[in-house]
Protein backbone atom coordinates (compact mmCIF):
# COMPACT_ATOMS: atom_id res chain seq x y z
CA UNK A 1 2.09 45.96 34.56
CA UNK A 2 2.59 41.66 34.23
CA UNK A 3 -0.42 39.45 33.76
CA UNK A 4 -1.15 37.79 36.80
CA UNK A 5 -0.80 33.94 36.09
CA UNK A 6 -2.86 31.56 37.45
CA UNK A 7 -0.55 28.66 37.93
CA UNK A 8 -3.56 26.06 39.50
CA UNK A 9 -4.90 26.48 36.67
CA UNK A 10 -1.92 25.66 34.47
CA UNK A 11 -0.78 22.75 36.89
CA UNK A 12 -4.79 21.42 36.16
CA UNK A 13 -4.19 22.03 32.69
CA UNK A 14 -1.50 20.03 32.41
CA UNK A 15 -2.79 17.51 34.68
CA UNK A 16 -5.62 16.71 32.48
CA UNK A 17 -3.86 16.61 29.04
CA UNK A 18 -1.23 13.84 30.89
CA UNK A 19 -4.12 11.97 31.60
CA UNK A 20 -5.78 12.00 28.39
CA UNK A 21 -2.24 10.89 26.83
CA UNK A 22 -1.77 8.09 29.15
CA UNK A 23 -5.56 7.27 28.54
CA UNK A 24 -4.96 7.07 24.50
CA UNK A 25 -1.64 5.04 24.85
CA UNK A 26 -3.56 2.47 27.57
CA UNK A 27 -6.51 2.71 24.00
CA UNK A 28 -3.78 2.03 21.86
CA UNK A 29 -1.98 -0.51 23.26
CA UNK A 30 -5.41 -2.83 23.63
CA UNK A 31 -6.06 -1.86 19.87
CA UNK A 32 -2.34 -3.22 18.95
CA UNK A 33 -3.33 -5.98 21.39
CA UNK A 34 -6.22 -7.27 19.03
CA UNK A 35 -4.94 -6.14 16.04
CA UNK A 36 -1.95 -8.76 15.65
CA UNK A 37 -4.47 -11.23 17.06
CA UNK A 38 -2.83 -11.59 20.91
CA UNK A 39 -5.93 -11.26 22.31
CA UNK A 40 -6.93 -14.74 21.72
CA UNK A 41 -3.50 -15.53 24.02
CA UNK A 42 -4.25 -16.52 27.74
CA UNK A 43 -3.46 -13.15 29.95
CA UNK A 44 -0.52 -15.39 32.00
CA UNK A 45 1.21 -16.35 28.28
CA UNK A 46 0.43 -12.63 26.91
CA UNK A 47 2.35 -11.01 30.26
CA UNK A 48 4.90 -13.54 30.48
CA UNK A 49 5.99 -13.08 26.27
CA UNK A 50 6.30 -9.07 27.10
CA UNK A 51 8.21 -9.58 30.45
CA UNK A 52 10.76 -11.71 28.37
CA UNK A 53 10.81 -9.21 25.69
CA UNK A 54 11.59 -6.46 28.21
CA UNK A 55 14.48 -9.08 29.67
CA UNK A 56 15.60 -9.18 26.25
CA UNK A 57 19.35 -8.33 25.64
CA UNK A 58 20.01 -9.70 22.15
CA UNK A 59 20.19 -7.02 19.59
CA UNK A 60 20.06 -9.39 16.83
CA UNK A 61 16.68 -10.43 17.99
CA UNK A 62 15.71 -7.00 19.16
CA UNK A 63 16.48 -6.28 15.41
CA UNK A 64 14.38 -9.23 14.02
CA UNK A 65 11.22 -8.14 15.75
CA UNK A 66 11.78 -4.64 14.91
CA UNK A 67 11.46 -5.34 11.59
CA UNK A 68 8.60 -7.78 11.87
CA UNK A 69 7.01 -5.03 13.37
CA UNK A 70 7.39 -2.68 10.93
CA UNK A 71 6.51 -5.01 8.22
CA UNK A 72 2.90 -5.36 10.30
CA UNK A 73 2.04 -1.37 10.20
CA UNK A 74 3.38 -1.34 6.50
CA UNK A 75 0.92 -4.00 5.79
CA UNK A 76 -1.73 -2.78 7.90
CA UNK A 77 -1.53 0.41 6.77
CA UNK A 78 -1.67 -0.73 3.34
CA UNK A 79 -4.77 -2.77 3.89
CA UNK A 80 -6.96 -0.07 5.74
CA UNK A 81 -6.26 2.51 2.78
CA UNK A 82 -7.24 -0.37 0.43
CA UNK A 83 -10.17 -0.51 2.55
CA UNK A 84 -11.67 3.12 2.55
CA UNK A 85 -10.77 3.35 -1.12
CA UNK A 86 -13.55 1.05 -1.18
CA UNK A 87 -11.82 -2.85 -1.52
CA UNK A 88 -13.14 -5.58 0.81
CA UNK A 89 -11.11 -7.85 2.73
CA UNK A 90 -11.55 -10.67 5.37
CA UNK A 91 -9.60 -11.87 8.13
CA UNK A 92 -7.76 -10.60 10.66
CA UNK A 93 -4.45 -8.44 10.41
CA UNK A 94 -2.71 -10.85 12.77
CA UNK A 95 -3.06 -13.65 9.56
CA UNK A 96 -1.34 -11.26 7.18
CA UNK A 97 2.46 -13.02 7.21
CA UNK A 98 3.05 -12.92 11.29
CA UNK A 99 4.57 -16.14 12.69
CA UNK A 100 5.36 -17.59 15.84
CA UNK A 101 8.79 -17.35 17.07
């Protein structure tokens, strides 16, 4: 005889672990927020740079900031295992080699 499934319970299931993945990526996104230092940016300025980076149909540029980006969680990255292996370093990661465009 089948196992009776209990599909409310599934659906619930499922329901929860969607929210607690949109919950982390709303976390994460404030964490990248502060990290590169945008959270000093007025809220108006902050939207308006991400609308036009959504608008954005350049791939050269698209390029460009993909690898600006990269070169921020390789540095990053870098720093924080520098840190728990027991180094000390000021500032903020946003002053590590990021410039205005």
């Amino acid at each position: 005889m089948r196992k009776v499934r209990d599909f409310d319970a599934e659906l619930k299931a499922l329901n929860d672990r969607a929210k607690l993945l949109k919950q982390r990526k709303v976390q994460q996104f404030g964490e990248l927020i502060e990290a590169t230092g945008a959270d000093t940016l007025e809220p108006d300025l902050l939207a308006g740079a991400l609308l036009a980076i959504v608008g954005e149909t350049d791939k050269t540029m698209m390029t460009k900031w993909s690898a600006r980006g990269a070169q921020f969680f390789r540095e990053t990255s870098r720093r924080s295992s520098r840190r728990s292996g027991g180094g000390v370093e000021g500032g903020k990661a946003a002053e590590a080699g990021t410039e205005p465009t």
